[in-house]
N, C-alpha and C. Protein backbone atom coordinates (compact mmCIF):
# COMPACT_ATOMS: atom_id res chain seq x y z
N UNK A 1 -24.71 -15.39 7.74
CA UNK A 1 -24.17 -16.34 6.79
C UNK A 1 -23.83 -15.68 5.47
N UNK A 2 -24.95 -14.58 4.93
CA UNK A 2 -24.61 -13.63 3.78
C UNK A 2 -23.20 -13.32 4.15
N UNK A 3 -22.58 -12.80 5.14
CA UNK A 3 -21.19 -12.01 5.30
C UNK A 3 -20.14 -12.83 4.70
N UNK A 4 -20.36 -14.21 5.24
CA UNK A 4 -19.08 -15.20 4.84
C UNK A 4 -19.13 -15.35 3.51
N UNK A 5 -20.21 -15.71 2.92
CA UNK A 5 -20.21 -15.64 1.46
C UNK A 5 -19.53 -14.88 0.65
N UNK A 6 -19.95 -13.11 0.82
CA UNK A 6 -19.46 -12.53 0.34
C UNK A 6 -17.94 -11.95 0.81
N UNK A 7 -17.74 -12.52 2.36
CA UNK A 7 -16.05 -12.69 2.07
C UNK A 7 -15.43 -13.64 1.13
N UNK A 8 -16.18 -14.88 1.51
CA UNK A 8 -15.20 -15.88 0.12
C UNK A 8 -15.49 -15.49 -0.86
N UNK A 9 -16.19 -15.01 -1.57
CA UNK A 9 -16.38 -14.38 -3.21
C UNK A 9 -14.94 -13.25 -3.03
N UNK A 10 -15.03 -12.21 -2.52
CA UNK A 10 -13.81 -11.18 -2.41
C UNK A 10 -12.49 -11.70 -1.88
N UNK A 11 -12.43 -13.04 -1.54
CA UNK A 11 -11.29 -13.73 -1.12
C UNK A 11 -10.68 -14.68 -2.72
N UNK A 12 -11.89 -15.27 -3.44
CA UNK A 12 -11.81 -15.96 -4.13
C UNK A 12 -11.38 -14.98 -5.90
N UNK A 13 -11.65 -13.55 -5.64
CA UNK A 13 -11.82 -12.43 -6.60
C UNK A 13 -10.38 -12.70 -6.08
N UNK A 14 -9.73 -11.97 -5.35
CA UNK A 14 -8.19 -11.72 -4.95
C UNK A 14 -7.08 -12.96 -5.31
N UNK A 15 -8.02 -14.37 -5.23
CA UNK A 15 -6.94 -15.25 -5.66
C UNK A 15 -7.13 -15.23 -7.36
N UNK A 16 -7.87 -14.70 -7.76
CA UNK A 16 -7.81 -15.43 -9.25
C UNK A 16 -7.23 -13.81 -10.01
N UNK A 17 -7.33 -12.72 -9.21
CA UNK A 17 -6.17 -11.76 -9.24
C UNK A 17 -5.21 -12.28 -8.84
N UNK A 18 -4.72 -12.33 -7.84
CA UNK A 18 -3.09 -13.08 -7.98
C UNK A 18 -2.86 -14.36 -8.98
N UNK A 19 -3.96 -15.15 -9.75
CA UNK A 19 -3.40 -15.83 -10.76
C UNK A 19 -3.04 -15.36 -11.76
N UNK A 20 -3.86 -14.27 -12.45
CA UNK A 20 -3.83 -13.18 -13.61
C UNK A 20 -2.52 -12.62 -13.55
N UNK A 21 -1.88 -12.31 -12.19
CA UNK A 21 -0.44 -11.58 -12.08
C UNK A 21 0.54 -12.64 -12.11
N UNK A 22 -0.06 -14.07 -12.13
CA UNK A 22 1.31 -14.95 -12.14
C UNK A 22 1.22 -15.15 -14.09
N UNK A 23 0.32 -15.02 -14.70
CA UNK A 23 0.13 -15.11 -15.75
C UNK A 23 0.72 -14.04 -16.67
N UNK A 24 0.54 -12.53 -16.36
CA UNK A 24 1.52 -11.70 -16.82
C UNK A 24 2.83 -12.01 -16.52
N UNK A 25 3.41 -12.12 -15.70
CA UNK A 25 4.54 -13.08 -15.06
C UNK A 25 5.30 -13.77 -16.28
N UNK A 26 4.90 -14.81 -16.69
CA UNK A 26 4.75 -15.54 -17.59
C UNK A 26 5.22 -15.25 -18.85
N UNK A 27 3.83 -14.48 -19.15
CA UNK A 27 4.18 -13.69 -20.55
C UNK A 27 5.06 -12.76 -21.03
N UNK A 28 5.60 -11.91 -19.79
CA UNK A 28 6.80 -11.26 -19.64
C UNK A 28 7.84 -12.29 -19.88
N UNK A 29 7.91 -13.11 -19.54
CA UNK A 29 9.04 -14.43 -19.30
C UNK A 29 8.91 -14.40 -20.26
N UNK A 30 8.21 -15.01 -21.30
CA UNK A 30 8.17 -15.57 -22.75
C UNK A 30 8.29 -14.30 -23.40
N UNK A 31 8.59 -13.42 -23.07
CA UNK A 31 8.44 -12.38 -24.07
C UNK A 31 9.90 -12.08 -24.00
N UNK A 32 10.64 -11.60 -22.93
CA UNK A 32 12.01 -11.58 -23.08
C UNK A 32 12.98 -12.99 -23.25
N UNK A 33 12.57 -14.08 -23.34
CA UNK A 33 12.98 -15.01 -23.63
C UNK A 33 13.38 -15.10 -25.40
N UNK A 34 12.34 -14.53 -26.04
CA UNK A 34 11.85 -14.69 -27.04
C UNK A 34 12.71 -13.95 -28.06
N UNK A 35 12.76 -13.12 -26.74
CA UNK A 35 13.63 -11.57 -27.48
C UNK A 35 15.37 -11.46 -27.15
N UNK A 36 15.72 -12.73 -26.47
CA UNK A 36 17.24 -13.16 -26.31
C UNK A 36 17.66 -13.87 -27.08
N UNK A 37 16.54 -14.31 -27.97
CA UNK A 37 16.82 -15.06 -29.50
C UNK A 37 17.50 -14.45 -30.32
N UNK A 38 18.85 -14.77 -31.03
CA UNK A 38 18.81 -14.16 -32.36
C UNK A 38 17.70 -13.78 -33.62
N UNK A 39 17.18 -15.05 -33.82
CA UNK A 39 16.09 -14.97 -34.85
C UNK A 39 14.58 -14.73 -34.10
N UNK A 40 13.60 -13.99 -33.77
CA UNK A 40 12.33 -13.50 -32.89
C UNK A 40 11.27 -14.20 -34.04
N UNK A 41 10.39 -14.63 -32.97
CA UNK A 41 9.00 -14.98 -33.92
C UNK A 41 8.12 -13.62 -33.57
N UNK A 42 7.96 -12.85 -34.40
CA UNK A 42 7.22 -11.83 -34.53
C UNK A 42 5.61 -12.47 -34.26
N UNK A 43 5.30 -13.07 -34.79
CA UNK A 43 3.78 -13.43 -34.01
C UNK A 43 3.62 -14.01 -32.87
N UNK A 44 5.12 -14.69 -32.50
CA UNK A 44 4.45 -14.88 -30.86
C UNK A 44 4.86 -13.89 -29.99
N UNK A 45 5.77 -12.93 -30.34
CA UNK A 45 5.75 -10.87 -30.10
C UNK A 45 4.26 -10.61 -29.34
N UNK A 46 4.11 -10.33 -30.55
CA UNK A 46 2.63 -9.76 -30.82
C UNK A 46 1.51 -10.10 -29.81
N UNK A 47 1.54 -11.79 -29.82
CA UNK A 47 0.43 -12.62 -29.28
C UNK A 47 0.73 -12.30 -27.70
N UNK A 48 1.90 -12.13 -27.40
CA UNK A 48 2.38 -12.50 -25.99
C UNK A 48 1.92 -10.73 -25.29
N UNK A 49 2.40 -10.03 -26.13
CA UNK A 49 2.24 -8.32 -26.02
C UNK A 49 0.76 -8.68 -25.55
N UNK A 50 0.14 -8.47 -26.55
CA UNK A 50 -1.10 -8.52 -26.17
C UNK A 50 -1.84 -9.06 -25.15
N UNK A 51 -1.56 -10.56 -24.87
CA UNK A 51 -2.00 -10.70 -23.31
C UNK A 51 -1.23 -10.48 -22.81
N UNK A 52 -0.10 -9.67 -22.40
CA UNK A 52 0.01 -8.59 -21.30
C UNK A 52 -0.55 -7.90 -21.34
N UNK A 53 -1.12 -6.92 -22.03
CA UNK A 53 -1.71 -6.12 -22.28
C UNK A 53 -3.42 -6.03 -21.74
N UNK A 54 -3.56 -7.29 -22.26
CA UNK A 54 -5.35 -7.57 -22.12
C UNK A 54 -5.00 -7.58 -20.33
N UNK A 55 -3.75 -8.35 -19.56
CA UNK A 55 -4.19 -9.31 -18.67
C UNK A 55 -3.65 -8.00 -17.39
N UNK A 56 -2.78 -6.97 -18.08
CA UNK A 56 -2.69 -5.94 -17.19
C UNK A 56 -3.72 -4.98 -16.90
N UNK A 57 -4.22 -4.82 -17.99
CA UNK A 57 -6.04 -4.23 -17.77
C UNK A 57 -7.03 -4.59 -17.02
N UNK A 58 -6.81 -6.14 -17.23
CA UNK A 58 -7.91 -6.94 -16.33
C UNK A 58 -7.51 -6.54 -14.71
N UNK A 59 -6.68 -6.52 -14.51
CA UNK A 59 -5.86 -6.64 -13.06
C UNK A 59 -6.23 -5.19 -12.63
N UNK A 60 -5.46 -4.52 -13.45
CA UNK A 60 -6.16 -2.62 -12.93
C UNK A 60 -7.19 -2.82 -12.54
N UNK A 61 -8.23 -3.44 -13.54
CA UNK A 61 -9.35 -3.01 -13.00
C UNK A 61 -10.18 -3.96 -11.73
N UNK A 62 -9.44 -4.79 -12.28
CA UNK A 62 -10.46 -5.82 -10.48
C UNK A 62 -9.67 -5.40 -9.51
N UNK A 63 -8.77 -4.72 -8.99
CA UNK A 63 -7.96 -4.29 -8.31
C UNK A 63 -8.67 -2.96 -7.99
N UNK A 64 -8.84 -2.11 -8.90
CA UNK A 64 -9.72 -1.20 -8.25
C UNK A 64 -10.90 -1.11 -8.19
N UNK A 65 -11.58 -2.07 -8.09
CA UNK A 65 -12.84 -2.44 -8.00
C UNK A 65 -12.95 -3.19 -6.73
N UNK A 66 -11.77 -3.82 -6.10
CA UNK A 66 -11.94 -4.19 -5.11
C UNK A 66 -11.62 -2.77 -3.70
N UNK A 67 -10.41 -2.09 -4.55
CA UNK A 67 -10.46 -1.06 -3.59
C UNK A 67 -11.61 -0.34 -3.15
N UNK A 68 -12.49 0.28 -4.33
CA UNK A 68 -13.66 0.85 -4.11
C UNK A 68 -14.74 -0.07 -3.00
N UNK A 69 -14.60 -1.17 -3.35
CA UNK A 69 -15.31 -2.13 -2.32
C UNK A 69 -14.70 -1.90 -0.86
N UNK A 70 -13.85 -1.99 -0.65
CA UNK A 70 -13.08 -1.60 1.12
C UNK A 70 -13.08 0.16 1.36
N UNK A 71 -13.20 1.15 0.35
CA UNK A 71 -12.92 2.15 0.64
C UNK A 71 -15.28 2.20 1.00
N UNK A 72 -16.07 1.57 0.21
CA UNK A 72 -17.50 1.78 0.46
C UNK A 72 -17.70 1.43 2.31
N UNK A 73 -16.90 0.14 2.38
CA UNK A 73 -17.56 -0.37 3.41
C UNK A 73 -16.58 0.45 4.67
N UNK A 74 -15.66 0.87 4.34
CA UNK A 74 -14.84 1.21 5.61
C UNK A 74 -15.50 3.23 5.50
N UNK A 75 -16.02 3.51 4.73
CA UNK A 75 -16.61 5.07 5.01
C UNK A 75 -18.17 4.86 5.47
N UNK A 76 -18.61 3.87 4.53
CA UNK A 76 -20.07 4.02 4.66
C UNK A 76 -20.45 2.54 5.54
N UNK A 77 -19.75 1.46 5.55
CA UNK A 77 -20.38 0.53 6.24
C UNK A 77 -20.05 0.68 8.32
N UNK A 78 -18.98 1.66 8.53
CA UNK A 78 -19.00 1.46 10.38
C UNK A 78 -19.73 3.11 10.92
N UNK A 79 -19.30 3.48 11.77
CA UNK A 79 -19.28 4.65 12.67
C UNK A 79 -17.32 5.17 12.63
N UNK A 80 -17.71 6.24 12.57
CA UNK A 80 -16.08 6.64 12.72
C UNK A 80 -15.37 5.97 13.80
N UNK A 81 -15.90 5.76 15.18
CA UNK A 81 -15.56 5.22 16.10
C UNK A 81 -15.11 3.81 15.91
N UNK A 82 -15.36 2.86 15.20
CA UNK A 82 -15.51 2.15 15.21
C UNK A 82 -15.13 1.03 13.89
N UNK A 83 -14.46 1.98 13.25
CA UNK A 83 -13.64 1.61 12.13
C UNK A 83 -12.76 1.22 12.43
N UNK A 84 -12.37 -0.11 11.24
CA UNK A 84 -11.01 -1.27 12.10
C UNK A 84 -9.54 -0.03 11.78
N UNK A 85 -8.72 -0.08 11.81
CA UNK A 85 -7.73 0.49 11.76
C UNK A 85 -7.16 0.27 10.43
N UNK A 86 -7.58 -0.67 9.74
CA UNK A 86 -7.27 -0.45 8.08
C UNK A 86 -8.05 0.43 7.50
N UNK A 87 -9.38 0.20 8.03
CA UNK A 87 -9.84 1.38 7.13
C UNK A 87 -9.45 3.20 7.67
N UNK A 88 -8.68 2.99 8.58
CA UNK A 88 -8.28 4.62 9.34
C UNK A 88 -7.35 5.09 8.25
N UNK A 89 -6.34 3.86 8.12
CA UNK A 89 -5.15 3.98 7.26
C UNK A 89 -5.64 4.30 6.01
N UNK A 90 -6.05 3.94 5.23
CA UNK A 90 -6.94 3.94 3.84
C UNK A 90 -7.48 5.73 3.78
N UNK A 91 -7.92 5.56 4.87
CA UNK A 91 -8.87 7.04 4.87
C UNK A 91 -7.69 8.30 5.08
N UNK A 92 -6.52 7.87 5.57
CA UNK A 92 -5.85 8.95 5.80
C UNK A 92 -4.64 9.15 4.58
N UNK A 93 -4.62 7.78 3.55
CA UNK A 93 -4.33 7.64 2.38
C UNK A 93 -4.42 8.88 1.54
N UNK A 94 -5.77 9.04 1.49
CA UNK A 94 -6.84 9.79 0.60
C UNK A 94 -6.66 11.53 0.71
C-alpha cells in the first residue's frame, strides 16, 4: 500500500510541475504582451521577469529531483536483469 502512495505523491509532484510550466507560460504571455505596447509598465516588467525567473528555478529543480528519484530506483532499486526498459534507456543516457 506504501508503493501506491508514494506513486501518487510523484504523480501528484509531476502535476503541480506541469502547473508551474503552464504558469511560466503565462508570464511569458504577459510579458511579451506587455512589451507590444507602445507605452511598457516597467513594474509589471520586472514583477513578471521575476516570476519567470523564481518559477523556472522551481521547475529545474523538482524536475531534477524527480530524475534523481527514477535514476535511484532504476540503478539501485531492481537487478540488472530485471530492470523495466525505461530504466535501460535512462542508464544508457548516462
Amino acid at each position: 500500500m506504501a508503493t501506491y502512495s508514494l506513486a501518487n505523491e510523484r504523480l501528484r509532484a509531476l502535476e503541480d510541475i506541469e502547473r508551474e510550466i503552464g504558469a511560466i507560460l503565462q508570464n511569458a504571455g504577459t510579458v511579451i504582451l506587455e512589451l507590444s505596447k507602445e507605452k511598457t509598465n516597467e513594474r509589471l516588467l520586472d514583477r513578471q521577469a521575476a516570476a519567470f525567473t523564481a518559477s523556472v528555478q522551481h521547475v529545474e529543480a523538482e524536475l531534477s529531483a524527480q530524475i534523481r528519484y527514477l535514476t535511484q530506483v532504476c540503478v539501485f532499486g531492481t537487478s540488472y536483469a530485471t530492470r523495466p526498459a525505461h530504466c535501460l534507456s535512462l542508464s544508457l543516457q548516462e
